[in-house]
N, C-alpha and C. Protein backbone atom coordinates (compact mmCIF):
# COMPACT_ATOMS: atom_id res chain seq x y z
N UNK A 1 0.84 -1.18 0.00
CA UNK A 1 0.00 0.00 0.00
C UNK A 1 0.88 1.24 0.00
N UNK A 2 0.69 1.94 -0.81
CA UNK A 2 1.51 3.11 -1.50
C UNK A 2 1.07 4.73 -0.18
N UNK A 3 1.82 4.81 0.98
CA UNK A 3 1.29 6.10 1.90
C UNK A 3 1.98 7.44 1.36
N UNK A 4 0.87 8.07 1.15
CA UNK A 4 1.90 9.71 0.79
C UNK A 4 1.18 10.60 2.14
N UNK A 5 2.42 11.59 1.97
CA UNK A 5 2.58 11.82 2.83
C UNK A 5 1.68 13.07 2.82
N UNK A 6 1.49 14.41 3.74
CA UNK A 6 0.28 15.37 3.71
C UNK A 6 0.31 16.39 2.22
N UNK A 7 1.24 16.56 2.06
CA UNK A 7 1.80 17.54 1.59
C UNK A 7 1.61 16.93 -0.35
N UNK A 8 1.93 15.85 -0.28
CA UNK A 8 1.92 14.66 -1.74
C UNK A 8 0.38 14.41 -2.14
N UNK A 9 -0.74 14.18 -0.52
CA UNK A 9 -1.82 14.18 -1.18
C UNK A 9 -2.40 15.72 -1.05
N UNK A 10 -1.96 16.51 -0.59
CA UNK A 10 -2.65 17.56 -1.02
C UNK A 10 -2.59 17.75 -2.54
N UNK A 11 -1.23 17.29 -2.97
CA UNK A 11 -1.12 17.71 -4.30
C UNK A 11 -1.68 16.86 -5.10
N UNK A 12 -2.37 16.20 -4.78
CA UNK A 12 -3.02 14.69 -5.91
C UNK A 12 -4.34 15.16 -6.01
N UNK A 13 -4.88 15.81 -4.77
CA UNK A 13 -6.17 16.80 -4.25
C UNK A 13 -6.47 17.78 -5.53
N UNK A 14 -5.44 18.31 -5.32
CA UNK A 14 -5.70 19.22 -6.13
C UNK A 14 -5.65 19.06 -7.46
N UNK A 15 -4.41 18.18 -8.16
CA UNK A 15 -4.72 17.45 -9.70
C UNK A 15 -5.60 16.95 -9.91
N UNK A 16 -6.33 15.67 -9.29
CA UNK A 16 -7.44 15.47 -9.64
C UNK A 16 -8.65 16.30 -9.89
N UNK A 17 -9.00 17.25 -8.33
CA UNK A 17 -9.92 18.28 -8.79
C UNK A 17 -9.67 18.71 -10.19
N UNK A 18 -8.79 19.43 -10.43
CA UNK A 18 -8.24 20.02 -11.63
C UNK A 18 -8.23 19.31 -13.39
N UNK A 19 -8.18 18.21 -12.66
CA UNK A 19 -8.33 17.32 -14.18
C UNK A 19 -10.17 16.95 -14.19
N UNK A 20 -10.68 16.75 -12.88
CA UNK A 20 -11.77 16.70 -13.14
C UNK A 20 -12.90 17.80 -13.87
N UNK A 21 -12.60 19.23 -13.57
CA UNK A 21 -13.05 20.34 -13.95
C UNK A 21 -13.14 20.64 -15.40
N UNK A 22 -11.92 19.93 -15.74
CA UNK A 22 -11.08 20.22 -17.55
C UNK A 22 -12.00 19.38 -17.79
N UNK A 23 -12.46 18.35 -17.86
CA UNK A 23 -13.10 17.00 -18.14
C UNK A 23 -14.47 17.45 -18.31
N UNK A 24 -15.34 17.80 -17.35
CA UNK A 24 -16.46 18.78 -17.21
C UNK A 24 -16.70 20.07 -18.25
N UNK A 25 -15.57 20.51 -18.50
CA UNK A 25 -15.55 21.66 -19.60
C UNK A 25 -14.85 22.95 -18.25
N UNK A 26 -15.94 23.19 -17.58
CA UNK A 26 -15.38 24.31 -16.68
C UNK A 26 -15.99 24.05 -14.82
N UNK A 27 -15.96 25.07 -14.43
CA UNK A 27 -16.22 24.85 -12.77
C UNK A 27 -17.91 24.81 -13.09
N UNK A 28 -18.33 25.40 -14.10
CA UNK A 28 -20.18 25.69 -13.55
C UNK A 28 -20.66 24.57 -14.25
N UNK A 29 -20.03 24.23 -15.49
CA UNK A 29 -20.73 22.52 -15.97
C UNK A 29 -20.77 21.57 -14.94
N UNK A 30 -19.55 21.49 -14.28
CA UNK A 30 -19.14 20.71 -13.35
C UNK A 30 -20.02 20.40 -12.10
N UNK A 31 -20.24 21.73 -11.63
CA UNK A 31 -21.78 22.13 -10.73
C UNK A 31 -23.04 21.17 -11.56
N UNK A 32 -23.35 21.70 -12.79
CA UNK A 32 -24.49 21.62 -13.53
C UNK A 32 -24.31 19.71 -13.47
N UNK A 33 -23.38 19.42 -13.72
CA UNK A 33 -23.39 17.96 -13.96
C UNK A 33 -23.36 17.46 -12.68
N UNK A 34 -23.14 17.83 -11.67
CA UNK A 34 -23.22 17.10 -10.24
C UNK A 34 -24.39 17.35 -9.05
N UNK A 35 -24.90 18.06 -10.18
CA UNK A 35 -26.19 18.21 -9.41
C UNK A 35 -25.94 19.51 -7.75
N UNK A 36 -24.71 20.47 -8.11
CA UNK A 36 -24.72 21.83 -6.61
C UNK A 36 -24.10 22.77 -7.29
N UNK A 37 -24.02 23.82 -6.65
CA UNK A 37 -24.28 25.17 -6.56
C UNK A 37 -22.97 25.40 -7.06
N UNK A 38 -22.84 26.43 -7.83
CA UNK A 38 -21.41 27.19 -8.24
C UNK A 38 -20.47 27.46 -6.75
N UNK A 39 -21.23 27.78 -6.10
CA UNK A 39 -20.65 28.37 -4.53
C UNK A 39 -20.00 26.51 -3.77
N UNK A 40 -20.98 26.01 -4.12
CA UNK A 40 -19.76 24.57 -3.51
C UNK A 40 -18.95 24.34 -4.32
N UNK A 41 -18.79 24.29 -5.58
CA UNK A 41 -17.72 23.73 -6.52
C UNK A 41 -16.62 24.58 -6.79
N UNK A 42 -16.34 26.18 -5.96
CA UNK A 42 -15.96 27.07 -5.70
C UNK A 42 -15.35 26.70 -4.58
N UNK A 43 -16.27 26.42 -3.75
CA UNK A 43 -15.40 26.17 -2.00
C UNK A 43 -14.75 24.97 -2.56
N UNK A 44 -14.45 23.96 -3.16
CA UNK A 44 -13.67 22.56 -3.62
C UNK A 44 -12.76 23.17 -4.40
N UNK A 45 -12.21 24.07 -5.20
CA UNK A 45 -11.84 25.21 -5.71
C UNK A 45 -10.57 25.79 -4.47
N UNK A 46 -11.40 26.32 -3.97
CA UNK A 46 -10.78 27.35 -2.69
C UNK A 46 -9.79 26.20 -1.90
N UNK A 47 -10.42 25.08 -1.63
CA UNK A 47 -10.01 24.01 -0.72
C UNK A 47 -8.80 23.54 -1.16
N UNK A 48 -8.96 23.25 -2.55
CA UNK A 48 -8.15 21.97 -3.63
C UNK A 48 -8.18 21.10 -3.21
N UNK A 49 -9.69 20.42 -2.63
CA UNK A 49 -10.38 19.21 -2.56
C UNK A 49 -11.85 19.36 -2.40
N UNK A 50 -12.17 18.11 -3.39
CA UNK A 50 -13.87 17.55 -3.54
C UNK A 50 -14.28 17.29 -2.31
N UNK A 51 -15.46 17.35 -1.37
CA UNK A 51 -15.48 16.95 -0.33
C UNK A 51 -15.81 15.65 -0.83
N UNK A 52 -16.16 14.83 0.60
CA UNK A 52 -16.53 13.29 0.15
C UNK A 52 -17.64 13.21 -1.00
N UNK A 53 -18.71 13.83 -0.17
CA UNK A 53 -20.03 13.79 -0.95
C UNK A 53 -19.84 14.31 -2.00
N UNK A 54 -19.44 14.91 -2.47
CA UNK A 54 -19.00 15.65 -3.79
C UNK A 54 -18.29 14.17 -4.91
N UNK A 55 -17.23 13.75 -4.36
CA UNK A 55 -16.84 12.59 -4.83
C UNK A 55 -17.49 11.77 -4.65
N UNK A 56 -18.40 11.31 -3.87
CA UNK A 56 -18.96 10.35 -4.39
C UNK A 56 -20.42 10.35 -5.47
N UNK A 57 -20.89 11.35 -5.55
CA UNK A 57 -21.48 11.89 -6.67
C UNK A 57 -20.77 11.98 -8.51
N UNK A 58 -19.51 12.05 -7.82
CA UNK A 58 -18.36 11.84 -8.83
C UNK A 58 -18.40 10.33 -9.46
N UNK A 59 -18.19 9.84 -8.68
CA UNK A 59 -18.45 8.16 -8.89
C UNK A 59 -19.86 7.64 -9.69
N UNK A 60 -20.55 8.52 -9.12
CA UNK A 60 -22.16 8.00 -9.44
C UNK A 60 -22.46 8.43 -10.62
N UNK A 61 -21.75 9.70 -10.94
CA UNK A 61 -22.13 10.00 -12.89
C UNK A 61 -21.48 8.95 -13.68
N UNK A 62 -22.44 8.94 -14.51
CA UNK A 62 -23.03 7.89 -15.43
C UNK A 62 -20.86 8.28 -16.88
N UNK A 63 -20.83 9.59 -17.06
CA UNK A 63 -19.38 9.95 -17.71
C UNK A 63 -18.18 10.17 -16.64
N UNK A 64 -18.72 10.77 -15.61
CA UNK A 64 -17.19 11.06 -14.84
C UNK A 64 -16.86 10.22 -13.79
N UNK A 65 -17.87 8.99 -13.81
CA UNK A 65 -17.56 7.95 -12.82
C UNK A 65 -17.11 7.31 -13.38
N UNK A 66 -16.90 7.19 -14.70
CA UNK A 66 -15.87 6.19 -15.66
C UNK A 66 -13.99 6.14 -15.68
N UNK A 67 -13.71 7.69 -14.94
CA UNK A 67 -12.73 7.94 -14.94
C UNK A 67 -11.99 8.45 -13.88
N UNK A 68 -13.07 8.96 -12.81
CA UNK A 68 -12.57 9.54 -11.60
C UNK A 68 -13.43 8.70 -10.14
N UNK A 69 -12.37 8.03 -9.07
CA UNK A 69 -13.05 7.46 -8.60
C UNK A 69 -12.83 8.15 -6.98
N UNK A 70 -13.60 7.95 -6.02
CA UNK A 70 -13.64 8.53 -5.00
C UNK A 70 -12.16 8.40 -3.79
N UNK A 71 -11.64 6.73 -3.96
CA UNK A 71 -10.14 7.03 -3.62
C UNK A 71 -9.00 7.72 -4.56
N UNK A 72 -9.53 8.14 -5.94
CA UNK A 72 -8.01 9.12 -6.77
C UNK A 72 -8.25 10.41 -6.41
N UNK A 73 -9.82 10.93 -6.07
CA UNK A 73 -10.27 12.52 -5.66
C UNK A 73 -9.42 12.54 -3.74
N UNK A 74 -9.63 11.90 -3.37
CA UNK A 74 -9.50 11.91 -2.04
C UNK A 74 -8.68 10.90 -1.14
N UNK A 75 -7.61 10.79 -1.55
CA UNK A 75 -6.80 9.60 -1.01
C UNK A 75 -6.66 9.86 0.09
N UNK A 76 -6.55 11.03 0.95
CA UNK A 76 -6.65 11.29 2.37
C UNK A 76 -7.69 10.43 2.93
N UNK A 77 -8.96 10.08 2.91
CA UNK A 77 -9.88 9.34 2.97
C UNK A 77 -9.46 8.03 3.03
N UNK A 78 -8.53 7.50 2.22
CA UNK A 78 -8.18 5.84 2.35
C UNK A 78 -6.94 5.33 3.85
N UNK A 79 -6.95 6.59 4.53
CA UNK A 79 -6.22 5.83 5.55
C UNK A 79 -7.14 5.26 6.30
């Protein structure tokens, strides 16, 4: 089992967000396709992390659950 350390998954946090957004087209599709508010997908933004629920909504779309899964958004979560 592969442990990174705080600083390694912040930065995976934030690529993924980031690749997920590009994928979406922009931050408000991204909203539009996950079913919340510009203002949460903003605070995930601000954060440079999806919250859980956010990811796992991630998982549950039918296109971006094909490619992004709730331990690559949030590996902090898998300890």
């Amino acid at each position: 089992m592969l442990v990174l350390t705080k600083v390694e998954c912040e930065r995976v946090m934030k690529k993924q967000l980031s690749a997920l957004i590009s994928m979406a087209g922009d931050a408000n599709h991204l909203g539009k396709m996950l079913s919340v508010s510009n203002a949460i997908v903003n605070g995930w933004i601000g954060r440079g992390r999806i919250s859980k629920q956010g990811g796992i909504r991630v998982e549950e779309h039918p296109r971006l659950g094909q490619k992004f899964k709730l331990n690559d958004l949030r590996p902090d979560l898998n300890e």
